[in-house]
N, C-alpha and C. Protein backbone atom coordinates (compact mmCIF):
# COMPACT_ATOMS: atom_id res chain seq x y z
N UNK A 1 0.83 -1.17 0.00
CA UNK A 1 0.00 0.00 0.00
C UNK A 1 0.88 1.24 0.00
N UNK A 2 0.08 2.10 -1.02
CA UNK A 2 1.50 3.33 -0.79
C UNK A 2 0.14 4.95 -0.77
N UNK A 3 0.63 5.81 0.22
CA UNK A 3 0.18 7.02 0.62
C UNK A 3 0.61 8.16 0.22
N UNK A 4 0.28 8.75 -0.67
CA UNK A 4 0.94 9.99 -1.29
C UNK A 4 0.25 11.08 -0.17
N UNK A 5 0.98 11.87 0.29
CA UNK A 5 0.61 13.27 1.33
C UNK A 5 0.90 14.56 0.61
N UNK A 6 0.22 15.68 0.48
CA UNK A 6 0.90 16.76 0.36
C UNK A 6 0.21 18.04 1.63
N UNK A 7 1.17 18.53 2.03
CA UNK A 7 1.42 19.51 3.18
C UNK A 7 1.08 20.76 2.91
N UNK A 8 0.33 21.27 2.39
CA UNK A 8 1.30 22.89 2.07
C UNK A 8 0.20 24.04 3.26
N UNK A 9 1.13 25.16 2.85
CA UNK A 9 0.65 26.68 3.72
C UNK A 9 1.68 27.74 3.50
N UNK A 10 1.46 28.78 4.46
CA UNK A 10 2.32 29.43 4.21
C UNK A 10 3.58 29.30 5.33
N UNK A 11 4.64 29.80 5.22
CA UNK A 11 5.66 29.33 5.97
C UNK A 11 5.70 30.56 7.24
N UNK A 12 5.97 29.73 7.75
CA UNK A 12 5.96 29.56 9.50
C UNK A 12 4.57 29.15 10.35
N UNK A 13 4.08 28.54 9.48
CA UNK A 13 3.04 27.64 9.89
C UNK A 13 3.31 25.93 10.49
N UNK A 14 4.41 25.69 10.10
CA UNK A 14 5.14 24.37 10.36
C UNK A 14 4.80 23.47 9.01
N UNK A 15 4.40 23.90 7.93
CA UNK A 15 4.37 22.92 7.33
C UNK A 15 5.39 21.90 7.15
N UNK A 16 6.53 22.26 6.83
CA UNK A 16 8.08 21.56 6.67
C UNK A 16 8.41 20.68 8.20
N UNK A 17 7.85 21.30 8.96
CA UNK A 17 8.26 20.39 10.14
C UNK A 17 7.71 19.20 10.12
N UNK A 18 5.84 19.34 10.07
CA UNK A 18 5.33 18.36 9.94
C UNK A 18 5.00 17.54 9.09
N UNK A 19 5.42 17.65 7.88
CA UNK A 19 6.00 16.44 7.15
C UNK A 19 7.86 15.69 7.44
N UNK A 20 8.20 16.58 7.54
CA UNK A 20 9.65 15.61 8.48
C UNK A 20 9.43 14.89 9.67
N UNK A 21 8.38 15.25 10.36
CA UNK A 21 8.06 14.76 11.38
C UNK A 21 7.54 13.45 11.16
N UNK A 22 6.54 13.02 10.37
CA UNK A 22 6.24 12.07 10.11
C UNK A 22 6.80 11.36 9.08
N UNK A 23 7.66 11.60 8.06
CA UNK A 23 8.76 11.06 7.48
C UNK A 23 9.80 10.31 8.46
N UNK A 24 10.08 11.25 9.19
CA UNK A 24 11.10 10.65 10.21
C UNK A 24 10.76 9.72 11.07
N UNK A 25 9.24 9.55 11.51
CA UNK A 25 9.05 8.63 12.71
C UNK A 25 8.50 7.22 11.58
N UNK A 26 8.30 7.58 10.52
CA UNK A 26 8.27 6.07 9.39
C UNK A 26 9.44 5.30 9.27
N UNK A 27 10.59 6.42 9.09
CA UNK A 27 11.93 5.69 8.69
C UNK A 27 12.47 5.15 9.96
N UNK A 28 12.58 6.12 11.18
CA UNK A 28 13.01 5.15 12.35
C UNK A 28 11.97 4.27 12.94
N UNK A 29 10.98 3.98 12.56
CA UNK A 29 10.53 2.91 13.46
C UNK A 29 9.19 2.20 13.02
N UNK A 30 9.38 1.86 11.34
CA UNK A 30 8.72 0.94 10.57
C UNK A 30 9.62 0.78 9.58
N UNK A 31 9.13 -0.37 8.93
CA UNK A 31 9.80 -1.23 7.84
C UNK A 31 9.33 -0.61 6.62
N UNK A 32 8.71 0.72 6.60
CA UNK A 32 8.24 1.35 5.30
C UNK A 32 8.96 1.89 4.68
N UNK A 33 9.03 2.18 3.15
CA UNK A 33 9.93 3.36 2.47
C UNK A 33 8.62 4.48 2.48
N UNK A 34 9.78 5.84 2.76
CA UNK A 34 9.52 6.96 2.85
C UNK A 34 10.18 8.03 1.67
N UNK A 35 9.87 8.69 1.56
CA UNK A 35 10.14 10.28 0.97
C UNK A 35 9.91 11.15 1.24
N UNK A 36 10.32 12.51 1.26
CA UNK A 36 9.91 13.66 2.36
C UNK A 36 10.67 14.41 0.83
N UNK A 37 10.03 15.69 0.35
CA UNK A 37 9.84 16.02 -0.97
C UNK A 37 9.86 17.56 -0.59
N UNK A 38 10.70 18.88 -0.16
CA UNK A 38 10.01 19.80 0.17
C UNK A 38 10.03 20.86 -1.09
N UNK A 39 9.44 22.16 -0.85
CA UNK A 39 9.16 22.87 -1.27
C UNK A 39 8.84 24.68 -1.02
N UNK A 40 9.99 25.42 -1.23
CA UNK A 40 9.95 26.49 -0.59
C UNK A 40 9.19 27.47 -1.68
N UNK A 41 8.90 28.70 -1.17
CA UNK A 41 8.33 29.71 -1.87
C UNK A 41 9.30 30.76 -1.57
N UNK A 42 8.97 31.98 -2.28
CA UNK A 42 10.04 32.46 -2.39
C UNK A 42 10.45 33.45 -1.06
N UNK A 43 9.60 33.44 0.04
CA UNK A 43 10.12 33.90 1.34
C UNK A 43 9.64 32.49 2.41
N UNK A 44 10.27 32.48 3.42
CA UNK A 44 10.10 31.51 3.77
C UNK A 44 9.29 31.57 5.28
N UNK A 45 9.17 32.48 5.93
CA UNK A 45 8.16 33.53 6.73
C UNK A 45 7.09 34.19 5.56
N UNK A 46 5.89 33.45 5.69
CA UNK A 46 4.73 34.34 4.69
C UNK A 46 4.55 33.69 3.32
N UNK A 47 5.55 33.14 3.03
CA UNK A 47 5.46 32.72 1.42
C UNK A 47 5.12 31.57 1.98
N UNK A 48 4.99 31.02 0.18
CA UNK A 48 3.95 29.49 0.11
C UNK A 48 5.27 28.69 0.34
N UNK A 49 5.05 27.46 1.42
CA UNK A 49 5.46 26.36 1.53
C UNK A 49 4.95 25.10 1.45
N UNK A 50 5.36 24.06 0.94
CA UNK A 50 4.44 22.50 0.67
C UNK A 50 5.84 21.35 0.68
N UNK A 51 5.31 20.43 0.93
CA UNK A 51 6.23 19.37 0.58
C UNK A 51 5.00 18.09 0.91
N UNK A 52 6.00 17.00 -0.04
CA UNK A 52 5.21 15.80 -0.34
C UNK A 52 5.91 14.83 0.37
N UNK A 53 4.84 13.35 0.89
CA UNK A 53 5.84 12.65 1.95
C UNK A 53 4.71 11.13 1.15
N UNK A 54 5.93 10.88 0.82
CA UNK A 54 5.24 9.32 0.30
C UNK A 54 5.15 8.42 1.45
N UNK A 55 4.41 7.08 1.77
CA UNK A 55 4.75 6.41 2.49
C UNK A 55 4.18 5.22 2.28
N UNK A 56 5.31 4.16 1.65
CA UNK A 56 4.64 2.67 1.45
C UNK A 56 5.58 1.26 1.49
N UNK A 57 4.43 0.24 1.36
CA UNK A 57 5.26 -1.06 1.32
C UNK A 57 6.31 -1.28 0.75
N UNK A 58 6.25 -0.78 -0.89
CA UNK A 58 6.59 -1.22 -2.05
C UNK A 58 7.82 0.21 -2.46
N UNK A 59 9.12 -0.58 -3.06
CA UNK A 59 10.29 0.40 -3.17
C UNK A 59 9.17 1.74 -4.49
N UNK A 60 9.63 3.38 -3.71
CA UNK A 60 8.63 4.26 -4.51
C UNK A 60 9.55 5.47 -5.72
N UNK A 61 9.04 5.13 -6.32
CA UNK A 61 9.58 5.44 -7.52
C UNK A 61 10.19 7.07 -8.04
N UNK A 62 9.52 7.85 -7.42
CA UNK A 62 9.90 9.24 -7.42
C UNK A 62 8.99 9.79 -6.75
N UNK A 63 9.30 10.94 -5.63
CA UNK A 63 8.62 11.58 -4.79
C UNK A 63 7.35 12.24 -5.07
N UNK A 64 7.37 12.94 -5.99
CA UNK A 64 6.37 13.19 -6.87
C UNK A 64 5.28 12.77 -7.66
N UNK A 65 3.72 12.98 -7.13
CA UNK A 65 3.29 12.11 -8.07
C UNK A 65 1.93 13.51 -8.63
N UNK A 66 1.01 12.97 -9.55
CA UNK A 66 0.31 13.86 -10.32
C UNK A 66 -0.99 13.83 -9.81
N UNK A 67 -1.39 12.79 -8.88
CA UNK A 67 -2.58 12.65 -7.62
C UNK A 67 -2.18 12.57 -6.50
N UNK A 68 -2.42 12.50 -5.49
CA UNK A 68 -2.37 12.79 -3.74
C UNK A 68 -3.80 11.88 -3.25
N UNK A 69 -3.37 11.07 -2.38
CA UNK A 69 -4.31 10.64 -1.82
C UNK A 69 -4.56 11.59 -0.34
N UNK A 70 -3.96 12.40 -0.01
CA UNK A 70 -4.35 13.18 1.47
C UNK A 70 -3.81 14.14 0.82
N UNK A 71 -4.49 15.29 1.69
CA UNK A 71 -3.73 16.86 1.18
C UNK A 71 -4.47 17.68 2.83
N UNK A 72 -3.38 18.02 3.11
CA UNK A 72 -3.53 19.43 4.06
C UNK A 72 -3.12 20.36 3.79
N UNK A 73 -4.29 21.50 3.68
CA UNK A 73 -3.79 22.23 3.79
C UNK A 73 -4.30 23.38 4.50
N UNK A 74 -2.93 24.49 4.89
CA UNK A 74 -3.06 25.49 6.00
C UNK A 74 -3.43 26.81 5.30
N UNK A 75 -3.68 27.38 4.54
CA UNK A 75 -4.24 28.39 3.78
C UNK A 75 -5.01 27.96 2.45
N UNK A 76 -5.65 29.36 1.82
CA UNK A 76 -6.49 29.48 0.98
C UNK A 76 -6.09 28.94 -0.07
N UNK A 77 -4.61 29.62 -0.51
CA UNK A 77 -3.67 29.85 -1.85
C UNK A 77 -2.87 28.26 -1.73
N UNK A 78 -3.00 27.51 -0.98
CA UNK A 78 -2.85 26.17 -0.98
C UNK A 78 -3.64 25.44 -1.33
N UNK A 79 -4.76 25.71 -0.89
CA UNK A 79 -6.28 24.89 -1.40
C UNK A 79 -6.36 25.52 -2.82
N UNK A 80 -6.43 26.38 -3.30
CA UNK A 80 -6.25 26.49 -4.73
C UNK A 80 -5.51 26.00 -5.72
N UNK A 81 -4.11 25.93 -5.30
CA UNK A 81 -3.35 25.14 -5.82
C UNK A 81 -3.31 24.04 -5.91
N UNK A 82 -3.55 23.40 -4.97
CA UNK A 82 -3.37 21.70 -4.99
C UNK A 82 -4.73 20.71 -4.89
N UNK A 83 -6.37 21.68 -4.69
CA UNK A 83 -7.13 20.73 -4.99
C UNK A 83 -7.42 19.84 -6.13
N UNK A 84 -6.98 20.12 -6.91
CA UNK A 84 -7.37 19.35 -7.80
C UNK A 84 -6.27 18.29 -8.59
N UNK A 85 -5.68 18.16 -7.72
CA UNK A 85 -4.30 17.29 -7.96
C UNK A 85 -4.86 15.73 -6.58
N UNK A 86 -6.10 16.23 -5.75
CA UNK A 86 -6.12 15.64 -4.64
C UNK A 86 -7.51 14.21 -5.32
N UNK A 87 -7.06 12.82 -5.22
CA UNK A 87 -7.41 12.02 -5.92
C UNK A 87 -9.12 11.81 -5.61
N UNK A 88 -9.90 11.41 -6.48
CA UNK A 88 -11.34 10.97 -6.02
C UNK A 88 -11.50 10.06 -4.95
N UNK A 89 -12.03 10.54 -4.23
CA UNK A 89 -11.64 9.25 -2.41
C UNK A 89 -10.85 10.25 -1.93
N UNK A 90 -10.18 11.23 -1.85
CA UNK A 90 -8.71 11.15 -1.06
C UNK A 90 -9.61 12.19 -0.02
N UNK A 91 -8.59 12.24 0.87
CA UNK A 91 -9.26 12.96 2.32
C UNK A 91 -7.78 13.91 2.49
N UNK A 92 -9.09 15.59 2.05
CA UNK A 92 -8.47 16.98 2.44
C UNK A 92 -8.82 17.16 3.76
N UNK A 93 -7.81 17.38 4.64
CA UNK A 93 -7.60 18.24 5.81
C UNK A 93 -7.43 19.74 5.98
N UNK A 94 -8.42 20.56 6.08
CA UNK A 94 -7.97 21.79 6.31
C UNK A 94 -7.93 22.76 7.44
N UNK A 95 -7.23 23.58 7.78
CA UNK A 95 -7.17 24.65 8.89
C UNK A 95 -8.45 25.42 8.61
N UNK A 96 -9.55 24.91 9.40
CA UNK A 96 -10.56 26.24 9.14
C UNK A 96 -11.03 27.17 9.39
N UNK A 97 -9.77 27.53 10.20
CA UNK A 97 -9.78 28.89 11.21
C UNK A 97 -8.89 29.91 9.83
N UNK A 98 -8.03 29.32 9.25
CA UNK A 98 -7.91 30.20 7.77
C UNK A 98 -8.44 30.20 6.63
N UNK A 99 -9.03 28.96 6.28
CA UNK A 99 -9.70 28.99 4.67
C UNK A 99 -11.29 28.66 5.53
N UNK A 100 -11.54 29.84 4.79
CA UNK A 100 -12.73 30.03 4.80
C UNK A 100 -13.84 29.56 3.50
N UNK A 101 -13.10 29.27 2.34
CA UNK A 101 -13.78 29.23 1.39
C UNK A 101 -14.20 27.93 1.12
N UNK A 102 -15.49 27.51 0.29
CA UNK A 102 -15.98 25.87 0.47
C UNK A 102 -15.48 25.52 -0.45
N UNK A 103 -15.39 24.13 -0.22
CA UNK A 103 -14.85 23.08 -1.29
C UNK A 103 -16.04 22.62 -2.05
N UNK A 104 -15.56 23.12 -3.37
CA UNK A 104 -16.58 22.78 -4.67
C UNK A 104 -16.65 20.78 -4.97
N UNK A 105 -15.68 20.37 -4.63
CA UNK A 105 -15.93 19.12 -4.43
C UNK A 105 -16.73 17.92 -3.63
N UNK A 106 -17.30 17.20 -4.38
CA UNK A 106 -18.06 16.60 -3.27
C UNK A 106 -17.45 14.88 -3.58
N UNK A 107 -16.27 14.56 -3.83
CA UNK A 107 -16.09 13.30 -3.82
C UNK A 107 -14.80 12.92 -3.36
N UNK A 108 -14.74 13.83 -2.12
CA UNK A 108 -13.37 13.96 -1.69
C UNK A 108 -14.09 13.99 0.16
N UNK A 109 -13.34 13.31 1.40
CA UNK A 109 -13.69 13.45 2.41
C UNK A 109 -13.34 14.45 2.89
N UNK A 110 -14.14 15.23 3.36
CA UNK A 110 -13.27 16.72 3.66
C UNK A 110 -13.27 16.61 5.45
N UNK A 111 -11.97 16.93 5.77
CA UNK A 111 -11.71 17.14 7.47
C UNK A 111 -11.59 18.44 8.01
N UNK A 112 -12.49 19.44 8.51
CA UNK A 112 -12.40 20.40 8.73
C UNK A 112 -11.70 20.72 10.49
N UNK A 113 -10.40 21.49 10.76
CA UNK A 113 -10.13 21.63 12.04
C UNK A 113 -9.70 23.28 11.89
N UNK A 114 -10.29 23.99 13.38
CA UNK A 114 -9.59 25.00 13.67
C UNK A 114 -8.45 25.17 14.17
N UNK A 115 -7.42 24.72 13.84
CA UNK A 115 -6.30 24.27 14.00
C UNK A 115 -5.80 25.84 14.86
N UNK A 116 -6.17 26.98 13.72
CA UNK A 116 -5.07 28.25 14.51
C UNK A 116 -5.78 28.51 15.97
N UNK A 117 -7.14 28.68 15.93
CA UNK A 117 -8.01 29.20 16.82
C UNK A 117 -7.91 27.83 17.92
N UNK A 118 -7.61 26.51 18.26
CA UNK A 118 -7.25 26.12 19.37
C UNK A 118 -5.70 26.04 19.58
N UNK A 119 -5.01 26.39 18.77
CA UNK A 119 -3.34 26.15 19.29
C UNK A 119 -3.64 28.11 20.25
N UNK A 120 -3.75 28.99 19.41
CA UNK A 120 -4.27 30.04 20.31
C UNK A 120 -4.48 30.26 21.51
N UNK A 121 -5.92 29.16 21.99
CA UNK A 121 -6.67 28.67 22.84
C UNK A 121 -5.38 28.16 23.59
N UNK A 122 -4.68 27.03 23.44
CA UNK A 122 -4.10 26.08 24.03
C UNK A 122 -2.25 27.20 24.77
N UNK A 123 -2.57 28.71 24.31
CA UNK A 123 -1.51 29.45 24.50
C UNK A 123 -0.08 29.50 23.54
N UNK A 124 -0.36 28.85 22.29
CA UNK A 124 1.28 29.50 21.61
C UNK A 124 0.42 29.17 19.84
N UNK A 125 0.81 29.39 19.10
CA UNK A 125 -0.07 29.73 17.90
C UNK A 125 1.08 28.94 16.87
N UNK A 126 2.01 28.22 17.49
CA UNK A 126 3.07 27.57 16.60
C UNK A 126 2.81 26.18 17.04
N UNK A 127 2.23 25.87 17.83
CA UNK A 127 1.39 24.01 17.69
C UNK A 127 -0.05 23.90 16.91
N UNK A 128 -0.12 24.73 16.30
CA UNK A 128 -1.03 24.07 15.13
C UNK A 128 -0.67 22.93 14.31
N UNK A 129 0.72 23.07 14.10
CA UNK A 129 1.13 21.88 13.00
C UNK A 129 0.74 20.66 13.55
N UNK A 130 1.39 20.90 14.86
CA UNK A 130 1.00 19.46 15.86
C UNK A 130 -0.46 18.98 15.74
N UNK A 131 -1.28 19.93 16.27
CA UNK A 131 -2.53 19.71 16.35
C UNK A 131 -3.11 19.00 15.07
N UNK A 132 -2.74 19.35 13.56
CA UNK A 132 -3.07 19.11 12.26
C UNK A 132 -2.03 17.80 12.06
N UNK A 133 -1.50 17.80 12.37
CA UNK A 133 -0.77 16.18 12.51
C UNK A 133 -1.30 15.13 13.44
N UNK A 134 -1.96 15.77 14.17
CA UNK A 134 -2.66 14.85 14.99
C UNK A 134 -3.50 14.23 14.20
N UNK A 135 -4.52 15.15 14.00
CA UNK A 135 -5.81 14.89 13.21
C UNK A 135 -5.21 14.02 12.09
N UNK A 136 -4.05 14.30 11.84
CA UNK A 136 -3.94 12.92 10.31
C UNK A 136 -4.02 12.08 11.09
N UNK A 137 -2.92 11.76 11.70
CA UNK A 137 -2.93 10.59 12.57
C UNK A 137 -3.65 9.73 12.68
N UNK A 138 -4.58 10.33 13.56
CA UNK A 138 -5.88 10.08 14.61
C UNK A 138 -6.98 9.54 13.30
N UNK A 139 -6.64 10.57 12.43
CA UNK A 139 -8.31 10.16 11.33
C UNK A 139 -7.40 8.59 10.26
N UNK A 140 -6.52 8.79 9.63
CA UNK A 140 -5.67 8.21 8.90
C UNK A 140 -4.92 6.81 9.54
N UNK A 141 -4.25 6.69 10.48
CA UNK A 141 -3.16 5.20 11.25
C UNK A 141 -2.79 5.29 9.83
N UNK A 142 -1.85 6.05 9.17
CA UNK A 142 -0.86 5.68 8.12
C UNK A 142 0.37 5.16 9.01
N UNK A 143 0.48 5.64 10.37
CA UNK A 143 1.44 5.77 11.63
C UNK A 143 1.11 5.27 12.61
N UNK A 144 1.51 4.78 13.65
CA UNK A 144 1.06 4.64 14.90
C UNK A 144 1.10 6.00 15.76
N UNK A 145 0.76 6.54 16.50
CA UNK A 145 0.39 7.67 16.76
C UNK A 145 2.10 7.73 18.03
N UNK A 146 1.81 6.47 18.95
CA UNK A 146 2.68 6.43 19.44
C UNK A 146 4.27 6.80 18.72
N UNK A 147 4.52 6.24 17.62
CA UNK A 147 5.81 6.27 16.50
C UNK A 147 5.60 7.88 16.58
N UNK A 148 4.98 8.64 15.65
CA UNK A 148 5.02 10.24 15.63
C UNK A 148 5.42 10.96 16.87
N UNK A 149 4.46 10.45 18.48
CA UNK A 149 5.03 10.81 18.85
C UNK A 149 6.22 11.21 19.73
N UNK A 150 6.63 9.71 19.45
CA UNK A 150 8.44 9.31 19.92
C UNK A 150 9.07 10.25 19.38
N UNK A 151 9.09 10.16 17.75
CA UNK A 151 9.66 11.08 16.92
C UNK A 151 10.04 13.14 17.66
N UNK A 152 8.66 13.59 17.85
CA UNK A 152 7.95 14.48 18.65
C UNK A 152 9.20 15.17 19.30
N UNK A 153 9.06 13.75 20.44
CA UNK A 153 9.87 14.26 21.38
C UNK A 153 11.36 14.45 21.39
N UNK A 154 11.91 13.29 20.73
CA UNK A 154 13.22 13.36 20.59
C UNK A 154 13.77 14.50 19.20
N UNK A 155 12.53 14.77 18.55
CA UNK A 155 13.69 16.05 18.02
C UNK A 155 13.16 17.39 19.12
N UNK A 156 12.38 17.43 19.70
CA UNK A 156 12.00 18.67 20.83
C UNK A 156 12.77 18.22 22.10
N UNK A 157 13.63 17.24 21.76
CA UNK A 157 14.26 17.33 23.27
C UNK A 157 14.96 18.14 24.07
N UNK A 158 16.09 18.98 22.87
CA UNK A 158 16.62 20.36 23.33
C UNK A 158 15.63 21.59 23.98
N UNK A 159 14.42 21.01 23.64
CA UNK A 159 13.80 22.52 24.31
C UNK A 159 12.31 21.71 25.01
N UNK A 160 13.33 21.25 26.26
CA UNK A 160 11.80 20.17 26.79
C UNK A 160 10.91 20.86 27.56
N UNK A 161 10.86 22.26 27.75
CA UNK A 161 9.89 23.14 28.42
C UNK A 161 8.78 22.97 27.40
N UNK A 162 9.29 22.87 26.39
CA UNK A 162 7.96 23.30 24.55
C UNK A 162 6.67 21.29 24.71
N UNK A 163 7.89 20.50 25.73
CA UNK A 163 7.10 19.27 24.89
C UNK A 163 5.75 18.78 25.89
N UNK A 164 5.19 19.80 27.38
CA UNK A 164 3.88 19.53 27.54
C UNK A 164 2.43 20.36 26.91
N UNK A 165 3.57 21.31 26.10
CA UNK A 165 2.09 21.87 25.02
C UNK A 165 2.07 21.07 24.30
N UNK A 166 3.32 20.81 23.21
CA UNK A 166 3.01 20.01 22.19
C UNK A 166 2.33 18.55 22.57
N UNK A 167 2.70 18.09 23.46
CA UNK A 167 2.03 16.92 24.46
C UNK A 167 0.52 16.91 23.59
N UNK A 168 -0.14 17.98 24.51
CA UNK A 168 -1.29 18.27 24.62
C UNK A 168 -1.93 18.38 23.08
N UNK A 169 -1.12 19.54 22.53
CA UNK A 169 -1.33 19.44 21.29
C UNK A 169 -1.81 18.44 20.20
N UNK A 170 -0.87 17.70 19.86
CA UNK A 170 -1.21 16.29 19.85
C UNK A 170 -2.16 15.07 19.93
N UNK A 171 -2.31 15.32 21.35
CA UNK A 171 -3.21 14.80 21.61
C UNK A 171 -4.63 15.08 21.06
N UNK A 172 -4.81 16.18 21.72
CA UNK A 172 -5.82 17.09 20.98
C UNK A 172 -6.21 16.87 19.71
N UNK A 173 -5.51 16.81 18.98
CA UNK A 173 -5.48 16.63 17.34
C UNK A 173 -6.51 14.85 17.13
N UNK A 174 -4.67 14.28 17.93
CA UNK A 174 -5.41 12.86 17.42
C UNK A 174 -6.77 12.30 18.05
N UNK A 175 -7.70 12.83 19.02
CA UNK A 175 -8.82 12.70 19.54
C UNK A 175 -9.78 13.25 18.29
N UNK A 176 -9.61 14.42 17.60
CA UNK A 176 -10.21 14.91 17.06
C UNK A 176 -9.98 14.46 15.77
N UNK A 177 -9.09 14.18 14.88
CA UNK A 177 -8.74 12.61 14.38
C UNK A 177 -10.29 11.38 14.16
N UNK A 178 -9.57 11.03 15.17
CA UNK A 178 -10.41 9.38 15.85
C UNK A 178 -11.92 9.64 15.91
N UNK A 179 -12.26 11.33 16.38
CA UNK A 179 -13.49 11.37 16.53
C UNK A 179 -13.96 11.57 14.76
N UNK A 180 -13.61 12.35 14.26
CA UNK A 180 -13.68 12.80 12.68
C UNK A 180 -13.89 11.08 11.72
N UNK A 181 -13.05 10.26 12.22
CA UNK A 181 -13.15 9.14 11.22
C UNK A 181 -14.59 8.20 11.59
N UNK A 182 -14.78 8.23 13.24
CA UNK A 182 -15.75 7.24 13.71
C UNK A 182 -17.28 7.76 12.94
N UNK A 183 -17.39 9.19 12.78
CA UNK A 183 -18.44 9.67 12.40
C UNK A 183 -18.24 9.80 10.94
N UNK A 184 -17.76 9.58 9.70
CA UNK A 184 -17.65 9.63 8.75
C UNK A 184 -18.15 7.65 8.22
């Protein structure tokens, strides 16, 4: 089985993190091949950022592909760009505390989270990524939730004051995840 992902938003949203993040907790601690594919815009605070993260059984052929079975994304000008690259079946995740605008599609599972408006809530406005990684997680098991968040911690280990928000964060996400898939 193989999972094409694409990430995008604008940068300093974490997009780039959280596809390394889960790239990284595939390669250390499953038997899967991975790819982690990024993509800068031309500022890297404010401008568009995306990257693609393959993840499957079978050796994968180039990072890139011309459908996506999952797509998150954290702004408008992302959802413009990349809906329609996002496969029939595939399940969009979006921040809907920024895109406000509806999805003209109806054969696509759509996951709606306020990702900015509870990392806010939760006191720092830079665990959204977490929170939106959760929700893959939680809605998706492309991962074990546990694996991501081993990963989590050991690259936040230098700054272990940051890892009982992101904790929470997390969590948060993948509840909302789990709850999003049971009702679909």
């Amino acid at each position: 089985m193989e999972t094409n992902l694409c990430v995008a938003g604008f940068g300093g949203q974490g997009v780039m993190t959280m596809g390394k993040f889960l790239a990284q907790a595939t390669c250390d601690s499953t038997d899967k091949n991975v790819t982690f594919f990024p993509s800068y815009g031309a500022e890297q605070r404010g401008g568009t950022a995306n990257c693609f993260v393959v993840i499957s059984d079978e050796f994968i052929g180039a990072p890139l592909v011309d459908t996506m079975d999952d797509l998150i994304v954290m702004n408008e000008p992302s959802l413009d760009k990349f809906i329609n690259r996002l496969k029939s079946g595939g399940r969009l995740f979006i921040n809907s505390s920024i895109v406000r605008e509806d999805v003209e599609r109806d054969d696509v599972t759509l996951i709606k989270v306020p990702a900015t408006e509870m990392a806010l809530e939760m006191g720092n406005a830079k665990v959204l990524n977490i929170i939106m990684l959760g929700v893959y997680i939680g809605y998706t098991d492309v991962v074990t939730p546990e694996i991501v968040w081993d990963t989590i911690e050991k690259k936040l280990a230098s700054k272990a004051a940051l890892l009982p928000l992101n904790k929470a964060a997390f969590e948060k996400g993948l509840s909302i995840g789990q709850s999003q898939k049971q009702q679909s």
